[in-house]
N, C-alpha and C. Protein backbone atom coordinates (compact mmCIF):
# COMPACT_ATOMS: atom_id res chain seq x y z
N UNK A 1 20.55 -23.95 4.09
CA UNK A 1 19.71 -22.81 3.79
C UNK A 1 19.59 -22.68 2.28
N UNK A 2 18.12 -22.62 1.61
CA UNK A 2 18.02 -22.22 0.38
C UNK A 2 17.30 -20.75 0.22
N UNK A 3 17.81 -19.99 -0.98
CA UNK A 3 17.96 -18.20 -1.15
C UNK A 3 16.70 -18.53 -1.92
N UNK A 4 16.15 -17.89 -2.06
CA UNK A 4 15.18 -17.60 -3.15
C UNK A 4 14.63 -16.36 -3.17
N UNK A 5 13.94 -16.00 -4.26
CA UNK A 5 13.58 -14.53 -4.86
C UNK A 5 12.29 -14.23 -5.14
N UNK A 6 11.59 -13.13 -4.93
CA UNK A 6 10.08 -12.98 -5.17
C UNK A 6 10.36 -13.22 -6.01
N UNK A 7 9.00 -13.83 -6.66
CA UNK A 7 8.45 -13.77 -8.36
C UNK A 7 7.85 -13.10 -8.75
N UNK A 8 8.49 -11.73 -10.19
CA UNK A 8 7.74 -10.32 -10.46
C UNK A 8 6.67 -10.89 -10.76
N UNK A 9 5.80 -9.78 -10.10
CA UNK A 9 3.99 -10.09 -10.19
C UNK A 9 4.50 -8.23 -10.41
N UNK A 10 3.14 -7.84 -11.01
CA UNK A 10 2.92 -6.75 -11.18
C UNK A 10 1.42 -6.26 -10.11
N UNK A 11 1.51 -5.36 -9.34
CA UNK A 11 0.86 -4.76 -8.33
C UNK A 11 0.06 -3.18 -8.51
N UNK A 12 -1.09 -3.48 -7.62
CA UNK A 12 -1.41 -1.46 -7.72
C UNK A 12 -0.67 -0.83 -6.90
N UNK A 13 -0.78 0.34 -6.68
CA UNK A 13 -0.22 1.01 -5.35
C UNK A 13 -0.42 2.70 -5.80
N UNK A 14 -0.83 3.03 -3.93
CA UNK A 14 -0.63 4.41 -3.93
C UNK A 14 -0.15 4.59 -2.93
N UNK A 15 0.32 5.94 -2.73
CA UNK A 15 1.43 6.29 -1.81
C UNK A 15 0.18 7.99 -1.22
N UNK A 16 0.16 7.45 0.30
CA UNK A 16 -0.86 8.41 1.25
C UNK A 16 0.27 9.69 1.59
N UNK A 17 -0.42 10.83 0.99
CA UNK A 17 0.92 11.71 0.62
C UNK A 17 -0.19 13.18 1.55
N UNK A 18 -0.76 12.79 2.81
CA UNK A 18 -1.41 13.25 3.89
C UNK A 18 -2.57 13.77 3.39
N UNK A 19 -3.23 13.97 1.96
CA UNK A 19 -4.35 15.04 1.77
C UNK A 19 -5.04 14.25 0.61
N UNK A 20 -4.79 12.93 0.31
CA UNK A 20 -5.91 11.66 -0.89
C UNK A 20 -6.34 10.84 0.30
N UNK A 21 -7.12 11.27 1.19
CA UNK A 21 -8.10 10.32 1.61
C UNK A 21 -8.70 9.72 1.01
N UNK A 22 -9.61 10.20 0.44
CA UNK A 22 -10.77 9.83 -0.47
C UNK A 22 -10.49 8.35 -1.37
N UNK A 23 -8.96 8.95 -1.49
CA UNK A 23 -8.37 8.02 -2.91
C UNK A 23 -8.01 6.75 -2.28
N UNK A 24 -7.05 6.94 -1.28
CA UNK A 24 -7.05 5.71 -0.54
C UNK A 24 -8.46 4.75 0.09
N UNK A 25 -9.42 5.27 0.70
CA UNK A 25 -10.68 4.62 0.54
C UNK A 25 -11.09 4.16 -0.25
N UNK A 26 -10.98 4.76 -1.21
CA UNK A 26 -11.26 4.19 -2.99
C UNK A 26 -10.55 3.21 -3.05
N UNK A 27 -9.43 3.35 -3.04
CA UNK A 27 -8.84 2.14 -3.51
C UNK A 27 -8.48 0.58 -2.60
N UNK A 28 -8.57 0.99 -1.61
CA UNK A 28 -8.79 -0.22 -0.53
C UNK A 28 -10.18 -0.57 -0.25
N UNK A 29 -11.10 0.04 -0.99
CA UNK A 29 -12.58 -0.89 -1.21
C UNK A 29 -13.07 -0.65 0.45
N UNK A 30 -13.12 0.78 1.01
CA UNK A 30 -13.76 1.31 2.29
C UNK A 30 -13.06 0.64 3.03
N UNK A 31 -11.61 -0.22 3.19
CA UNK A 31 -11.04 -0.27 4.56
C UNK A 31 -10.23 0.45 5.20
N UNK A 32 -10.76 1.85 4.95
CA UNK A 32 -9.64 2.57 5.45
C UNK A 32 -10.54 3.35 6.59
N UNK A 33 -9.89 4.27 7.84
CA UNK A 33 -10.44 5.01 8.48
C UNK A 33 -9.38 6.19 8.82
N UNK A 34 -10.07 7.30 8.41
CA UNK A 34 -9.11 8.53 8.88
C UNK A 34 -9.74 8.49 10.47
N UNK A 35 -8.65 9.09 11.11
CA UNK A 35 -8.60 9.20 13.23
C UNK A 35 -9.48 10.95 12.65
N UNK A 36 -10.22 11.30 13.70
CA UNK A 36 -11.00 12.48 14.21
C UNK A 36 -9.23 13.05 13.95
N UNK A 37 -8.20 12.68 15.01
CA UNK A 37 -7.20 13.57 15.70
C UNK A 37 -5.98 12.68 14.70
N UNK A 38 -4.91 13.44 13.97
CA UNK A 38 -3.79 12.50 13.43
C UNK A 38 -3.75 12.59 12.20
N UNK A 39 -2.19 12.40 12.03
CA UNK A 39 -1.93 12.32 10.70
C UNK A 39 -1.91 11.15 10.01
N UNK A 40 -2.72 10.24 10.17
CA UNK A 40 -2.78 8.61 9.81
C UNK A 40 -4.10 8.21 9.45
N UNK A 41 -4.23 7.30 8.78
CA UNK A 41 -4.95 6.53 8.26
C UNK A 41 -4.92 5.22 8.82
N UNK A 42 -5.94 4.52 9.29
CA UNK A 42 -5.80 3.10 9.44
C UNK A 42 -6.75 2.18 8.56
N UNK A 43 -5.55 1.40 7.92
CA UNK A 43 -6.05 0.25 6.86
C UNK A 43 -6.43 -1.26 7.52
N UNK A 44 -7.50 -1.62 7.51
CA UNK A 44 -8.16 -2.86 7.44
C UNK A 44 -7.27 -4.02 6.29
N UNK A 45 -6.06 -5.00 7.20
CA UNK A 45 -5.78 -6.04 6.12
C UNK A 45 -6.03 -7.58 6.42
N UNK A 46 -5.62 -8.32 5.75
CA UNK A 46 -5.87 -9.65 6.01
C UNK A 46 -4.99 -9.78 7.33
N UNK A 47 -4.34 -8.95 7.31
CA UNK A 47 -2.83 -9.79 8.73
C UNK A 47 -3.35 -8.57 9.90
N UNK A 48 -3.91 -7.48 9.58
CA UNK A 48 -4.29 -6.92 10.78
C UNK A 48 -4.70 -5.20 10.63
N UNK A 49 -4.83 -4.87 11.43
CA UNK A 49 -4.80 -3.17 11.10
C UNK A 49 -3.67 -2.76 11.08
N UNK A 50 -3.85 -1.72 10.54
CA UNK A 50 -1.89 -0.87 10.54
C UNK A 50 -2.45 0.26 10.36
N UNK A 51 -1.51 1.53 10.97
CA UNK A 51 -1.28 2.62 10.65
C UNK A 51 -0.69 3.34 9.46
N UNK A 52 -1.47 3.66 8.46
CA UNK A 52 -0.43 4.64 6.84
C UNK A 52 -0.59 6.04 7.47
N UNK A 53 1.14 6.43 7.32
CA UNK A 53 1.63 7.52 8.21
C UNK A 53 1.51 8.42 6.23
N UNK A 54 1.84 9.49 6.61
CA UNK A 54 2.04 10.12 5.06
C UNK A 54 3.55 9.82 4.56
N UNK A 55 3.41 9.65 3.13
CA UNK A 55 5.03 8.79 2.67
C UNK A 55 4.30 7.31 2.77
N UNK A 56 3.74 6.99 3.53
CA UNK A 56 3.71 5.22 3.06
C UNK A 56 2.95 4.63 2.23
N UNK A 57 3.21 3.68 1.66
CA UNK A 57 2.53 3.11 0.42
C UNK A 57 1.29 2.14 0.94
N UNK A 58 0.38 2.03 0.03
CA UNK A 58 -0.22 1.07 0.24
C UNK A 58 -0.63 -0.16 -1.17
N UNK A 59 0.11 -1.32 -1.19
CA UNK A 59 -0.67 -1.94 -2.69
C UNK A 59 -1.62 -2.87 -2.42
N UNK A 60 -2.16 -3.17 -3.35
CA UNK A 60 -3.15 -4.34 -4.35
C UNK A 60 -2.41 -5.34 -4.59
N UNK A 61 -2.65 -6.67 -4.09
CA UNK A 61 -2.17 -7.68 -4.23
C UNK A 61 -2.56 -7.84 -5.50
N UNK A 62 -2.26 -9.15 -6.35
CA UNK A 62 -2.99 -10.06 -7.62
C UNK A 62 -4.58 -10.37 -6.54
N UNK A 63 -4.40 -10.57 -5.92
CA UNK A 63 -5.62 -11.61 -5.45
C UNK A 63 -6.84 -10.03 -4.72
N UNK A 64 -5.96 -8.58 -4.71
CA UNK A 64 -7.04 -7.69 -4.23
C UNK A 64 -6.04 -7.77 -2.51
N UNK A 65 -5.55 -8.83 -1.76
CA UNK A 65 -5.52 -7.93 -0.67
C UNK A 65 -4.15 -7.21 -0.79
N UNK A 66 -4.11 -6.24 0.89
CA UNK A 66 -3.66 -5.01 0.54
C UNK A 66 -2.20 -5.03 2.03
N UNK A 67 -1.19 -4.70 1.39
CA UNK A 67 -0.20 -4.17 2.66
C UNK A 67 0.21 -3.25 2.00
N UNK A 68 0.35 -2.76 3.41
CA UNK A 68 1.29 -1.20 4.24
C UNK A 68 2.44 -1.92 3.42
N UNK A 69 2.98 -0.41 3.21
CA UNK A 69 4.30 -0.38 3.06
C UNK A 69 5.52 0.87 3.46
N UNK A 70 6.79 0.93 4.21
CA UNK A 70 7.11 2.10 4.42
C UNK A 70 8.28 2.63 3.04
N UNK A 71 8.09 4.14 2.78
CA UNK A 71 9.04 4.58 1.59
C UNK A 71 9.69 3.29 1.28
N UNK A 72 10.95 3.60 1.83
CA UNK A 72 12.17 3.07 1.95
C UNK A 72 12.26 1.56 1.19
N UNK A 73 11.33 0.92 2.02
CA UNK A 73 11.58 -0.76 1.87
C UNK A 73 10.69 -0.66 0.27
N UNK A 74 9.53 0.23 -0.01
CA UNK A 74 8.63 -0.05 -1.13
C UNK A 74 9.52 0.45 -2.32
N UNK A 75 10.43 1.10 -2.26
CA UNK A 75 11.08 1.84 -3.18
C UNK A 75 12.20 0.58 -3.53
N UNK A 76 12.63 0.01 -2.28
CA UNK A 76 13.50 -1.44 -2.91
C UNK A 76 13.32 -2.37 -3.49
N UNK A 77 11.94 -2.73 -3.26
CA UNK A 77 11.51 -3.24 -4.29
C UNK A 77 10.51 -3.67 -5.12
N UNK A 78 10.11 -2.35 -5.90
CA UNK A 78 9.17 -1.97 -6.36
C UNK A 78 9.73 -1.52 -7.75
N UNK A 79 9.39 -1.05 -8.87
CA UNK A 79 9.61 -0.10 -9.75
C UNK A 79 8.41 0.14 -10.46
N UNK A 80 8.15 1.07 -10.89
CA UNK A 80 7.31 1.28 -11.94
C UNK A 80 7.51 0.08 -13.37
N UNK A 81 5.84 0.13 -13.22
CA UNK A 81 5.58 -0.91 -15.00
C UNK A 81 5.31 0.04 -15.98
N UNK A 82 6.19 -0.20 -17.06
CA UNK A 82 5.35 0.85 -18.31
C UNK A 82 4.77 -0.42 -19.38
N UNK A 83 3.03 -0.14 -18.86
CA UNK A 83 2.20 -0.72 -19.50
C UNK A 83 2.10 -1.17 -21.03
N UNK A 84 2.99 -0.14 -21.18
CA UNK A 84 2.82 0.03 -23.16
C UNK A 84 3.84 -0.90 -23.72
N UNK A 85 5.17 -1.32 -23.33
CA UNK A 85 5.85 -2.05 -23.89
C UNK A 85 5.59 -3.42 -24.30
């Protein structure tokens, strides 16, 4: 068995916090659909549809496409970039 490690790429992301629809459409380039009934959003990705519950992330690949992500796992490993350094 060989270990290996992502390679930092720097990513977009927003986090569907139940009331930025708009923003999330925006930023997934219209693949998103709010349900008539529900607290979810469903995102259009390369690997399939998914449900963004509120709390879950969604990023911007380098290449534009886009995964779900839940708190927990996006917070492990993720951090903020400060652009300016």
């Amino acid at each position: 068995m060989t270990k290996f490690r992502i390679k930092p790429i720097d990513v977009e992301a927003v986090q569907y916090n139940g009331e930025n629809e708009s923003e999330i459409v925006l930023f997934t380039e219209y693949k998103t659909i709010a349900p008539l009934h529900g607290r979810y959003l469903t995102v259009s990705t390369e690997e399939g549809v998914y449900r963004l519950y509120e709390g879950d992330w969604i990023i911007k690949g380098p290449n534009g496409e886009l995964f779900p992500f839940k708190p927990g796992v996006f917070e492990a490993i993720h951090e903020p970039v400060n652009e300016w350094s």
